[in-house]
C-alpha atoms as a PDB file:
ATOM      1  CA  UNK A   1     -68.535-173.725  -4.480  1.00  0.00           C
ATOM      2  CA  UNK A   2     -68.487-170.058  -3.630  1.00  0.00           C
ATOM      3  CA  UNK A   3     -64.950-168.193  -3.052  1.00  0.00           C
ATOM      4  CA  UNK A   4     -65.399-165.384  -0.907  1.00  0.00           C
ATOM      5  CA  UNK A   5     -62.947-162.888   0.108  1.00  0.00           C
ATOM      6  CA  UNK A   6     -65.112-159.863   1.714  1.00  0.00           C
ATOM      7  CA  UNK A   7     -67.195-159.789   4.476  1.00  0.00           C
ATOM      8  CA  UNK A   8     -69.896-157.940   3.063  1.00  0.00           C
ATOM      9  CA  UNK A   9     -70.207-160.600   0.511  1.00  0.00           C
ATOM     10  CA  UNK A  10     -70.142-163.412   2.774  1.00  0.00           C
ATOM     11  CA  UNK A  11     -72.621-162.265   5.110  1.00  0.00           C
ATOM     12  CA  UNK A  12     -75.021-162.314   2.077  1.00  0.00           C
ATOM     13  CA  UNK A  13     -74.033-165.373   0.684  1.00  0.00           C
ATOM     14  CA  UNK A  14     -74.197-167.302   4.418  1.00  0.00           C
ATOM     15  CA  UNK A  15     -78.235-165.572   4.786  1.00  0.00           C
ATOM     16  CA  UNK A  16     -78.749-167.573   1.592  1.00  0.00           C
ATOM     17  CA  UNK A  17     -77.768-170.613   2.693  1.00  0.00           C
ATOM     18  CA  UNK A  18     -79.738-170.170   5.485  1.00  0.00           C
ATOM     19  CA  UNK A  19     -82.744-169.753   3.537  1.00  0.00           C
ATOM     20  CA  UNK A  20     -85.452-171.690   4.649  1.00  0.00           C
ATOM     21  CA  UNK A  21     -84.408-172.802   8.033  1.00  0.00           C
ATOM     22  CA  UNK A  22     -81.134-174.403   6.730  1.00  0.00           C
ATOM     23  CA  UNK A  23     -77.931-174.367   9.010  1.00  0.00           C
ATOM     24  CA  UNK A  24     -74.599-174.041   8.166  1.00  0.00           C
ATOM     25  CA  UNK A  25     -71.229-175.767   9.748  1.00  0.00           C
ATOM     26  CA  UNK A  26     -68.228-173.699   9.791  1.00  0.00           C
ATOM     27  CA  UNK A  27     -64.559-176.160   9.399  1.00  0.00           C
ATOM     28  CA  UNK A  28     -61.881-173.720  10.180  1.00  0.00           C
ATOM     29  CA  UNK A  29     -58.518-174.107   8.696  1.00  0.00           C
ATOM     30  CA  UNK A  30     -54.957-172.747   7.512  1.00  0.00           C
ATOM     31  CA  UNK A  31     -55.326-174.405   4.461  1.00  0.00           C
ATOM     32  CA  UNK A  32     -52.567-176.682   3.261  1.00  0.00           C
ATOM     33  CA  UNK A  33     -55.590-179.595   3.669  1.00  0.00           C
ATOM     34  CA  UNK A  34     -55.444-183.037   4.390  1.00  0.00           C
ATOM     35  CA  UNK A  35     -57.134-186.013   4.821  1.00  0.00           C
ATOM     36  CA  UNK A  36     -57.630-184.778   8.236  1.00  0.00           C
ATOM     37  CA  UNK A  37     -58.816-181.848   7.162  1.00  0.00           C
ATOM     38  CA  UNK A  38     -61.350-183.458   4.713  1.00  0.00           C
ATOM     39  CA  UNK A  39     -62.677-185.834   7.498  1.00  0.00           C
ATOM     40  CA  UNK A  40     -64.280-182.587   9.587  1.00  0.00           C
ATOM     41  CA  UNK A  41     -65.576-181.233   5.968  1.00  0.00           C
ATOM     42  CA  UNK A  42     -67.514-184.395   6.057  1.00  0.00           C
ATOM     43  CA  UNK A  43     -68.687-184.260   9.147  1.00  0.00           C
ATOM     44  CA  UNK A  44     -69.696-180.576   8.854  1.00  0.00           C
ATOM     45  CA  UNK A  45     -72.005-182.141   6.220  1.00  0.00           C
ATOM     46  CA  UNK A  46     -73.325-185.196   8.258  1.00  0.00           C
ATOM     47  CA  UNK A  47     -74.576-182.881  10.778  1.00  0.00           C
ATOM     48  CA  UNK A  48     -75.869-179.592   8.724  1.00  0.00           C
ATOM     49  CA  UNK A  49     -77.428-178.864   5.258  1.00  0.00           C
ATOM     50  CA  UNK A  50     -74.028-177.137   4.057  1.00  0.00           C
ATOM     51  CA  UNK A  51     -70.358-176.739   5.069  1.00  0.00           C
ATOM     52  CA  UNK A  52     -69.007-173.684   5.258  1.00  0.00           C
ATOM     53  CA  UNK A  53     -64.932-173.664   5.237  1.00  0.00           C
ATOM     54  CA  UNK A  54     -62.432-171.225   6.167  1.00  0.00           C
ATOM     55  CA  UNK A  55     -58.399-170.625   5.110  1.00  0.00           C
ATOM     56  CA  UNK A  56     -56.514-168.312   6.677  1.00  0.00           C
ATOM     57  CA  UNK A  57     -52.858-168.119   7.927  1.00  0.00           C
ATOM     58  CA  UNK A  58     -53.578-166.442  11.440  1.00  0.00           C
ATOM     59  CA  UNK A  59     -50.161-164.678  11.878  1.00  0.00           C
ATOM     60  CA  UNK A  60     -50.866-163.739  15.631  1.00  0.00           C
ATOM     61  CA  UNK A  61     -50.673-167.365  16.367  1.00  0.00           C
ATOM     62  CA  UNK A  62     -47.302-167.770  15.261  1.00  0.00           C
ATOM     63  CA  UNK A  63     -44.155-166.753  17.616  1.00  0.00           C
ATOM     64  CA  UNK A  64     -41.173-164.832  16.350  1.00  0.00           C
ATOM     65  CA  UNK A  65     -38.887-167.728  15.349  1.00  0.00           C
ATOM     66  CA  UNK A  66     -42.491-169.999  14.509  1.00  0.00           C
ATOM     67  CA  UNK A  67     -42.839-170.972  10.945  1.00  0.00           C
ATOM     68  CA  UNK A  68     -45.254-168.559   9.716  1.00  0.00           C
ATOM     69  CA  UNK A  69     -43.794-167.443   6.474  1.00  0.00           C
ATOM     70  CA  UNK A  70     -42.747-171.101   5.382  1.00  0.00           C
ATOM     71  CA  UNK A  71     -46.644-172.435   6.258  1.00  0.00           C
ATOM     72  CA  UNK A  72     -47.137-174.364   3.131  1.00  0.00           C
ATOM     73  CA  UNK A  73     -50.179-172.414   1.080  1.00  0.00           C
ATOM     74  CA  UNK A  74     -51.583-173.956  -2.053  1.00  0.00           C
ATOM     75  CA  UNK A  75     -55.076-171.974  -1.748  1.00  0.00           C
ATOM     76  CA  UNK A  76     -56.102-173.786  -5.611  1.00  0.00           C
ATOM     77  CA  UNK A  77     -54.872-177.521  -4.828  1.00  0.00           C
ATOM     78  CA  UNK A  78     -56.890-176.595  -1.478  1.00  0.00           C
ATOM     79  CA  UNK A  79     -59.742-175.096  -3.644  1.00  0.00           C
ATOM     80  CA  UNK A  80     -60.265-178.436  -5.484  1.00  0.00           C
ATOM     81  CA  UNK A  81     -59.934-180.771  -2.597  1.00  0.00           C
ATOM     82  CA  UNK A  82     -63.532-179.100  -1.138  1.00  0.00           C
ATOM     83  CA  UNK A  83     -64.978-179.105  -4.464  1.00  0.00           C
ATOM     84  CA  UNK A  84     -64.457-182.423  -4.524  1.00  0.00           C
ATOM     85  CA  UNK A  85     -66.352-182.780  -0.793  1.00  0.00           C
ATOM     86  CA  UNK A  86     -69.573-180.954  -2.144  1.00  0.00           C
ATOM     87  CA  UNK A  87     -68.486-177.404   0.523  1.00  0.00           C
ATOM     88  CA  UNK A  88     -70.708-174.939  -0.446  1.00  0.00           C
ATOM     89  CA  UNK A  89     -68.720-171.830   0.296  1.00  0.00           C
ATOM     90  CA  UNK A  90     -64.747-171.217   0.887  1.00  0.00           C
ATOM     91  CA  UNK A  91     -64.332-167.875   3.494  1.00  0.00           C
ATOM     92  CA  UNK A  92     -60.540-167.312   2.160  1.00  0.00           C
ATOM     93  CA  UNK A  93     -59.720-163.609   3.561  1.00  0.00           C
ATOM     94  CA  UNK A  94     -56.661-161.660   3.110  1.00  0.00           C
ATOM     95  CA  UNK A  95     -54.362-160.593   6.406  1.00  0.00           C
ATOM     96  CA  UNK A  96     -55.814-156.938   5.729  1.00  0.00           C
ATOM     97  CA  UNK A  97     -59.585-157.987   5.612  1.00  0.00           C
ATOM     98  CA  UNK A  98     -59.328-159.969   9.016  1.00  0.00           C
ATOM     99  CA  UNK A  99     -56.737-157.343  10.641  1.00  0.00           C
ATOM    100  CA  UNK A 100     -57.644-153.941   9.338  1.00  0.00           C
ATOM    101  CA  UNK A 101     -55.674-150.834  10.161  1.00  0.00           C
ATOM    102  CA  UNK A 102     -56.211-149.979  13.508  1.00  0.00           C
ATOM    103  CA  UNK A 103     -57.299-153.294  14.620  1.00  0.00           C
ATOM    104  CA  UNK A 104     -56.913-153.251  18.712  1.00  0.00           C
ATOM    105  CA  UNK A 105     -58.597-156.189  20.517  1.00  0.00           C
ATOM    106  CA  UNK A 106     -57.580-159.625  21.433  1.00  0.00           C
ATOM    107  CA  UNK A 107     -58.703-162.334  23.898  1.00  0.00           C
ATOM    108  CA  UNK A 108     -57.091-163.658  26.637  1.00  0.00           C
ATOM    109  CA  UNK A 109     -57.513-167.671  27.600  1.00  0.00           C
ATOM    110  CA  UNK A 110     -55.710-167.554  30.515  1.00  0.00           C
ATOM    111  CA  UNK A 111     -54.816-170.487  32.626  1.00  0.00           C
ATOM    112  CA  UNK A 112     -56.101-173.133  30.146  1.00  0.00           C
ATOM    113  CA  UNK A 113     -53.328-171.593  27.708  1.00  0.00           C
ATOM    114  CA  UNK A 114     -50.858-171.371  29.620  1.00  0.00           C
ATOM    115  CA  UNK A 115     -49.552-175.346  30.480  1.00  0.00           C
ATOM    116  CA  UNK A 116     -48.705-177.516  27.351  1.00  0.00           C
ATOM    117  CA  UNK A 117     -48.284-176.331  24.247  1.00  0.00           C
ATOM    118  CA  UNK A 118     -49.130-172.696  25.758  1.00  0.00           C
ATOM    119  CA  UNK A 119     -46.101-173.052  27.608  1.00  0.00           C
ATOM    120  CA  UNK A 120     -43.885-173.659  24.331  1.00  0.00           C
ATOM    121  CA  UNK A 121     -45.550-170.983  22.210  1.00  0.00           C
ATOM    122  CA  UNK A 122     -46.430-168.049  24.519  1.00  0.00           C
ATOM    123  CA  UNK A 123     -49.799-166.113  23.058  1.00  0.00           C
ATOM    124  CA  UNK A 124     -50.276-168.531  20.280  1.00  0.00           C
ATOM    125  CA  UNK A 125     -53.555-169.737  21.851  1.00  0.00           C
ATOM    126  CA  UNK A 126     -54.817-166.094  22.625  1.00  0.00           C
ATOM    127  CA  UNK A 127     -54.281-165.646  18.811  1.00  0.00           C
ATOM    128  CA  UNK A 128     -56.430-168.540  17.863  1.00  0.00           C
ATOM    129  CA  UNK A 129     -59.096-167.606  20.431  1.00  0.00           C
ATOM    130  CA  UNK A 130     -58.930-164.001  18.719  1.00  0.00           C
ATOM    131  CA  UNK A 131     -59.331-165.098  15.123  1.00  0.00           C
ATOM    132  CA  UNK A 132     -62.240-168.223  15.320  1.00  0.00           C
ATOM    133  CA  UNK A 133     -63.713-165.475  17.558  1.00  0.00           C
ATOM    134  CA  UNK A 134     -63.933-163.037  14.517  1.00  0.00           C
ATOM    135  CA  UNK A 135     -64.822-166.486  12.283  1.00  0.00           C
ATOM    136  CA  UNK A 136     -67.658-166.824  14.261  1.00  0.00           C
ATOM    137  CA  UNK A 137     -69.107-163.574  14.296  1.00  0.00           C
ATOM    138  CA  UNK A 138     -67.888-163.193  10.551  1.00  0.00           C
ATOM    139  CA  UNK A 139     -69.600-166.820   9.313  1.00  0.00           C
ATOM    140  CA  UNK A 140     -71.885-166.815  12.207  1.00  0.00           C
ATOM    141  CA  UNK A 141     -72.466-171.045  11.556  1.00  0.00           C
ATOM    142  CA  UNK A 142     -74.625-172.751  13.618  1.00  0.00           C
ATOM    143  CA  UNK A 143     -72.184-175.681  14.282  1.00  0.00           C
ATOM    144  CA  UNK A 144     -68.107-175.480  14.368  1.00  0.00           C
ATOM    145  CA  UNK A 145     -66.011-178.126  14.119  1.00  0.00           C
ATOM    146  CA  UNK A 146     -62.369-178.811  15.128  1.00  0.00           C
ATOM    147  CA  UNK A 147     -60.092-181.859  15.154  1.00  0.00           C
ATOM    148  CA  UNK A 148     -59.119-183.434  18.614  1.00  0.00           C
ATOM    149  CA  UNK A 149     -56.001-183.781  17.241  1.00  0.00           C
ATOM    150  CA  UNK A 150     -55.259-180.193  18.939  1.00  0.00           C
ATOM    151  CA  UNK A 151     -56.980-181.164  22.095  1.00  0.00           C
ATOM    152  CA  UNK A 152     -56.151-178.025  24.321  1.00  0.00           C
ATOM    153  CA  UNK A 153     -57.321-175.873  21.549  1.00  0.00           C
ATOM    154  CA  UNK A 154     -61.004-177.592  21.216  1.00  0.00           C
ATOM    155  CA  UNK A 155     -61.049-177.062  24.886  1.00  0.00           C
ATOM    156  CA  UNK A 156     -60.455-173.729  25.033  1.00  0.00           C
ATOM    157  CA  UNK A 157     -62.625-172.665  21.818  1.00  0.00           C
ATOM    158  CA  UNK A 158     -65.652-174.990  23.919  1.00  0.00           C
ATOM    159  CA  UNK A 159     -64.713-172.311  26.913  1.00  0.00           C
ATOM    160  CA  UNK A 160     -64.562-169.391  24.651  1.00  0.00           C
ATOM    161  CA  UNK A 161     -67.904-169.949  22.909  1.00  0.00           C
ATOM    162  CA  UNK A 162     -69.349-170.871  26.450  1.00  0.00           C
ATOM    163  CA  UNK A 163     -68.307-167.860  28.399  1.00  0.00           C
ATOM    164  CA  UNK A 164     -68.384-165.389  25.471  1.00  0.00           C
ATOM    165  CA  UNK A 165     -72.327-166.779  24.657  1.00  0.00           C
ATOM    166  CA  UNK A 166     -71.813-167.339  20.689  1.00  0.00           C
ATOM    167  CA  UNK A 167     -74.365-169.894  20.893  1.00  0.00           C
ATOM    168  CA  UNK A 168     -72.534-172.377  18.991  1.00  0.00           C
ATOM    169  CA  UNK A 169     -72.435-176.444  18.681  1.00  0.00           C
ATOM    170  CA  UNK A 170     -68.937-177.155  19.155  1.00  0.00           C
ATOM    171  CA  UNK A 171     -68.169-180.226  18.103  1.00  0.00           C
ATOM    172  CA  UNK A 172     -64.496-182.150  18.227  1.00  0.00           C
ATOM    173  CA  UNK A 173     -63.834-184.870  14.897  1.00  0.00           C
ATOM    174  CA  UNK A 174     -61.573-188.050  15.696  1.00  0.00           C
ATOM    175  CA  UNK A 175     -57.818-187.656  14.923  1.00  0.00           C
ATOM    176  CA  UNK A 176     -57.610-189.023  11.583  1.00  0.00           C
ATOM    177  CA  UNK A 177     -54.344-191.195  11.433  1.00  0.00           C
ATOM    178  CA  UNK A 178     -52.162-192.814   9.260  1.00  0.00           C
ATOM    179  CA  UNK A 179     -51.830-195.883   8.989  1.00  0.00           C
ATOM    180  CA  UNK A 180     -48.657-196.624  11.110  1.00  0.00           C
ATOM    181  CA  UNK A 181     -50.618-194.107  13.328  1.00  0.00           C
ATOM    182  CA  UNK A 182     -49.249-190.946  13.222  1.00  0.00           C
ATOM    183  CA  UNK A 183     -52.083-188.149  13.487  1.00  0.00           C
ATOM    184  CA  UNK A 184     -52.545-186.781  10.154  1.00  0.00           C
ATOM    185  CA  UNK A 185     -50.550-182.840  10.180  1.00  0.00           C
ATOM    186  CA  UNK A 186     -50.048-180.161   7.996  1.00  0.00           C
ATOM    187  CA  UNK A 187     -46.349-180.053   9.191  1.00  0.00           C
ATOM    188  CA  UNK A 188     -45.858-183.877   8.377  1.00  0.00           C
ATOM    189  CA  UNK A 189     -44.966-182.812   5.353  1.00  0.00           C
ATOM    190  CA  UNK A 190     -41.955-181.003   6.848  1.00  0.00           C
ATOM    191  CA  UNK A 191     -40.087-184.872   7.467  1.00  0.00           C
ATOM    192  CA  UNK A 192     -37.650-186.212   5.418  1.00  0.00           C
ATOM    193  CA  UNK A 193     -38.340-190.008   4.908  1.00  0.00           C
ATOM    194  CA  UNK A 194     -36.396-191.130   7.906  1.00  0.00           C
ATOM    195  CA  UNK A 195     -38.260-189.023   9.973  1.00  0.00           C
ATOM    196  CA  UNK A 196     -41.297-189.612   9.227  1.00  0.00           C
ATOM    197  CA  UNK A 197     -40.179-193.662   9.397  1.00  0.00           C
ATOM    198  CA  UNK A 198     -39.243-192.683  13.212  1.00  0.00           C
ATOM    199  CA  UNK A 199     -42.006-190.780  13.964  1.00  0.00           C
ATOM    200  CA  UNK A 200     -44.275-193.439  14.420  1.00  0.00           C
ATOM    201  CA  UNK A 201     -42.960-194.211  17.736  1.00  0.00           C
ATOM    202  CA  UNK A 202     -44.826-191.309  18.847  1.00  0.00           C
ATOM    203  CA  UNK A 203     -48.420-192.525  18.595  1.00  0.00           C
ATOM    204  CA  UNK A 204     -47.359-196.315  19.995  1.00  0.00           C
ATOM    205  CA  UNK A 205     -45.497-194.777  22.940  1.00  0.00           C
ATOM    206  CA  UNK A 206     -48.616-192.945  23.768  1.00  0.00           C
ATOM    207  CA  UNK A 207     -50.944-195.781  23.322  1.00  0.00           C
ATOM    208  CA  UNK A 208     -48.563-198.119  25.626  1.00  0.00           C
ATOM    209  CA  UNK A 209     -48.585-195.109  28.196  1.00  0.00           C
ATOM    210  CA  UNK A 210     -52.468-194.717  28.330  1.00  0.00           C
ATOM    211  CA  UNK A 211     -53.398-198.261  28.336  1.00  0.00           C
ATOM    212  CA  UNK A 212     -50.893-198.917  31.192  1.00  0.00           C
ATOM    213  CA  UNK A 213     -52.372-195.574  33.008  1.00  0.00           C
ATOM    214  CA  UNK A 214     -56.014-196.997  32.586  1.00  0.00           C
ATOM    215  CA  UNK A 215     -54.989-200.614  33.728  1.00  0.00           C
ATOM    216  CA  UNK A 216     -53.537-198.970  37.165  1.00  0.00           C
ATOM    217  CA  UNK A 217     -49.883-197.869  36.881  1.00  0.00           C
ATOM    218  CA  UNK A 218     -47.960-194.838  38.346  1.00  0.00           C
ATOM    219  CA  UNK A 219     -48.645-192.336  36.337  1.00  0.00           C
ATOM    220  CA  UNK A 220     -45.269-190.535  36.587  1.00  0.00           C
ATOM    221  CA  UNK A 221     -44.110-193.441  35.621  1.00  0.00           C
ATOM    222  CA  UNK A 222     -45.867-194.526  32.908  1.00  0.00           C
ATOM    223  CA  UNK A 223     -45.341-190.815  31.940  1.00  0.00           C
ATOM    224  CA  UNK A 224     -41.383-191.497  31.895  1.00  0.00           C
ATOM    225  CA  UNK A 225     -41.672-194.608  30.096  1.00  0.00           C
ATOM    226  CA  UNK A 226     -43.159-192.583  27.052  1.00  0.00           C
ATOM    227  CA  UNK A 227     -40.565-189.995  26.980  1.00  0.00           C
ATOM    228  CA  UNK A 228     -37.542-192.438  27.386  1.00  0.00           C
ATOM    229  CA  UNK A 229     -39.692-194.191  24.464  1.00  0.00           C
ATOM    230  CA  UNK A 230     -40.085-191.448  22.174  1.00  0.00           C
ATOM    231  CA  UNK A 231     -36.283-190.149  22.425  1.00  0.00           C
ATOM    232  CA  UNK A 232     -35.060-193.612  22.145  1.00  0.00           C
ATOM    233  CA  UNK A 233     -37.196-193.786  18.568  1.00  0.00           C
ATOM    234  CA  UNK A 234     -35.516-190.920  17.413  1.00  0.00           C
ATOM    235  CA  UNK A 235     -36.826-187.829  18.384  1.00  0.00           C
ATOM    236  CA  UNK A 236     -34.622-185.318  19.407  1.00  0.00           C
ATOM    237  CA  UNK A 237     -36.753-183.862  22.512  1.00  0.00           C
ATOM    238  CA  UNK A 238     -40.100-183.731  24.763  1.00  0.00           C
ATOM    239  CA  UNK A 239     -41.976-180.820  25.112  1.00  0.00           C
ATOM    240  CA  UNK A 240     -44.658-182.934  27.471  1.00  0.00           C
ATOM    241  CA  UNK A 241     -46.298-185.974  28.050  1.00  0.00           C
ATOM    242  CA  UNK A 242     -48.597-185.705  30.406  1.00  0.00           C
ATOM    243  CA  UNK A 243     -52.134-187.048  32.210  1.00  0.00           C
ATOM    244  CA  UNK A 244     -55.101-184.363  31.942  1.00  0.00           C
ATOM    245  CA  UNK A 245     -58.495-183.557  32.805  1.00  0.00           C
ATOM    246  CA  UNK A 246     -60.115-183.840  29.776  1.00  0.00           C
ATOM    247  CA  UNK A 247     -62.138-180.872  30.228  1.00  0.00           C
ATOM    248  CA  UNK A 248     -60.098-178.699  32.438  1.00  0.00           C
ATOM    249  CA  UNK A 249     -57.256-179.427  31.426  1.00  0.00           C
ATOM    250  CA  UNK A 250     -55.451-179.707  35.127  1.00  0.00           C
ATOM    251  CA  UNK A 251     -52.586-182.031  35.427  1.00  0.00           C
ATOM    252  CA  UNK A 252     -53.711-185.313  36.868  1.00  0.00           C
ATOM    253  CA  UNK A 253     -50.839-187.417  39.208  1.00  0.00           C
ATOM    254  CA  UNK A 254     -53.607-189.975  39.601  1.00  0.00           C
ATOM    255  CA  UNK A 255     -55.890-191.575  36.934  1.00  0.00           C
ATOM    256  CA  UNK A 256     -59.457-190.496  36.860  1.00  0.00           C
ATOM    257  CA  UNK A 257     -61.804-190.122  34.254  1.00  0.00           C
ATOM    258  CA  UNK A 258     -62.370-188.001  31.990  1.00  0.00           C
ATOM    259  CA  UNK A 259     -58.855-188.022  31.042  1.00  0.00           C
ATOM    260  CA  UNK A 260     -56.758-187.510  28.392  1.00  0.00           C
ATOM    261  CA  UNK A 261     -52.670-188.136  27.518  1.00  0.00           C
ATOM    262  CA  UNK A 262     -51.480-185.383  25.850  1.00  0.00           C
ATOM    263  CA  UNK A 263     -47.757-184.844  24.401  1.00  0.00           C
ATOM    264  CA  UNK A 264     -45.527-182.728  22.059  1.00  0.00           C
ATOM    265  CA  UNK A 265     -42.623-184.066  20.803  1.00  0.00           C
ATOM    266  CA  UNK A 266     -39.728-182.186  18.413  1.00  0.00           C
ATOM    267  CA  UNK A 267     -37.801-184.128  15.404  1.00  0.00           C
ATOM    268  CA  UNK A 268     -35.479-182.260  13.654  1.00  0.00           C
ATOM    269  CA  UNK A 269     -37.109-178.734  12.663  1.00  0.00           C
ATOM    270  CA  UNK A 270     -41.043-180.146  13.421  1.00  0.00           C
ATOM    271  CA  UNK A 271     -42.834-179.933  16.445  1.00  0.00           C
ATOM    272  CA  UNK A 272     -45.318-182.782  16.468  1.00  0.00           C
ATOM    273  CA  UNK A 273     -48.641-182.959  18.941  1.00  0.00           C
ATOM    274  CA  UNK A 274     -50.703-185.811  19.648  1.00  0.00           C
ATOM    275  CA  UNK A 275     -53.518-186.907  22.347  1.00  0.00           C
ATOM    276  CA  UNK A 276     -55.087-190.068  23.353  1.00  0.00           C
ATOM    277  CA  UNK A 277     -58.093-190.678  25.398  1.00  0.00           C
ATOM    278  CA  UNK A 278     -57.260-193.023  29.091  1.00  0.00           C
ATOM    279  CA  UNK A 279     -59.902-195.143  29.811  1.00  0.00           C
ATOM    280  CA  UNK A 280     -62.800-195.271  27.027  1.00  0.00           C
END
C-alpha cells in the first residue's frame, strides 16, 4: 500500500491505478478506524478494482469547544488495519497541504445543514462539504463511499456532488453495529464502561420508535417515547429524535416513505448519533 502525502504525487499514483480502464473508490476518513470503518474499505473493493483511502482531521468541521485536538490519531495502527484490507493507496495529507496559506473558499449547504446535528454544531457540515469537495477533485475516484451511520452528511455530500457535477457514484454502507447494537464510532471509545453498558438503550429506543411509527402511531408521540427512553437509560440529554424525509431531509409529523428516524443523544462528555430506516 502506497502512503501519500503530496498532491503532485498522488495525482500520479491515482493515473496508475487507472491504467487500463480500472476505477478507483475513494473511503474518506479521520482515521482512528474501526470496524466500521473497515466495512466501507470492503465495499470500496466489492464495487471497484482498488480502494483508495483518505485520513485527515478536517479542523473546519470542528466548533470552538468541539474535540478537535483530543481526536484520537494513531495514523500507523490505522496504516496496518488497510494493509490488512488489500487498500491500494492511503491519501494522508498534512493541515498545510489541504489548507495552504491563503486558502479562501468554502461551501455553503444551506438548509439541509442547518436542522439536526447542523443545529448543534453550526458550520461543521459546510466544513465537511468543503474538504470531500477538495478529496474529490484531489483523488478524483470514480465511486465514494460513506457510512449511513452519519445520515444527514451522505445526504448532503449526494446534493453536493449532484449540484456541483463531480460525476461521482455516491454510495452509503450499512451502519455497522455492535453487537448490543450500538453503531460502531470513533468517539465510543470516549465511554467509560458504564457508559458504554448504558448506551445501548440508544439503538433499542430507536428501533421501538420506528417500528411503532411504521405500524401507525403518532409520531410525536412515538418521538417522546424515545427521548423519555433514552434519558431514563442514562443519558444525560437529547439533541433530537426525530421523523425525516430520507432524501430531503424535511421534518415529517406524519409517516411516509422514504423515511428515516434520526437522533443525537449526549452521555457524559460524548455526543452519540444514530439513524434507522421506518418502514423497509
Amino acid at each position: 500500500m502506497q502512503i501519500i502525502r503530496d498532491i503532485a504525487m498522488l495525482h500520479r499514483a491515482v493515473t496508475a491505478l487507472k491504467q487500463g480502464g480500472k476505477s478507483v473508490a475513494l473511503v474518506p476518513t479521520m482515521g482512528s478506524l474501526h470496524d466500521g470503518h473497515l466495512s466501507l474499505v470492503r465495499m470500496a473493493k466489492r464495487v471497484a478494482d482498488h480502494a483508495v483511502v483518505s485520513i485527515f482531521v478536517n479542523p473546519t468541521q470542528f466548533g470552538p469547544n468541539e474535540d478537535f485536538a483530543a481526536y484520537p490519531r494513531d495514523e500507523a495502527r490505522d496504516a496496518a488495519m488497510l494493509v490488512e484490507e488489500g487498500t491500494s493507496l492511503l491519501w494522508a495529507p498534512d493541515v498545510s497541504v489541504m489548507y495552504p496559506d491563503g486558502h479562501a473558499t468554502h461551501i455553503e449547504v444551506a438548509e439541509l445543514g442547518a436542522d439536526y446535528c447542523g443545529a448543534a454544531r453550526p458550520g461543521h457540515f459546510d466544513g465537511v462539504a468543503t474538504v470531500v469537495a477538495k478529496l474529490f477533485n484531489q483523488v478524483r475516484p470514480d465511486v465514494a463511499i460513506f457510512g449511513e451511520k452519519d445520515w444527514q452528511q451522505l445526504a448532503i455530500i449526494r446534493r453536493m456532488a449532484r449540484d456541483l457535477d463531480f460525476g461521482i457514484d455516491i454510495m452509503g454502507a450499512p451502519i455497522a453495529r455492535d453487537d448490543d447494537g450500538l453503531a460502531l464510532s470513533s468517539r465510543n471509545a470516549y465511554l467509560s464502561p458504564e457508559q458504554r453498558t448504558a448506551a445501548s438503550i440508544f439503538p433499542r429506543a430507536l428501533n421501538t420508535a420506528a417500528k411503532a411509527i411504521a405500524g401507525g402511531a403518532d409520531v410525536g408521540e412515538a418521538l417522546a417515547r424515545a427521548e423519555t427512553v433514552i434519558v431514563g437509560g442514562g443519558f444525560d440529554s437529547v439533541d433530537y429524535v426525530a421523523l425525516a424525509d430520507a432524501d430531503s431531509l424535511e421534518r415529517l409529523d406524519a409517516f411516509r416513505k422514504p423515511a428515516r428516524l434520526l437522533a443525537a443523544a449526549r452521555i457524559g462528555k460524548t455526543r452519540l448519533i444514530d439513524n434507522l430506516p421506518v418502514g423497509d
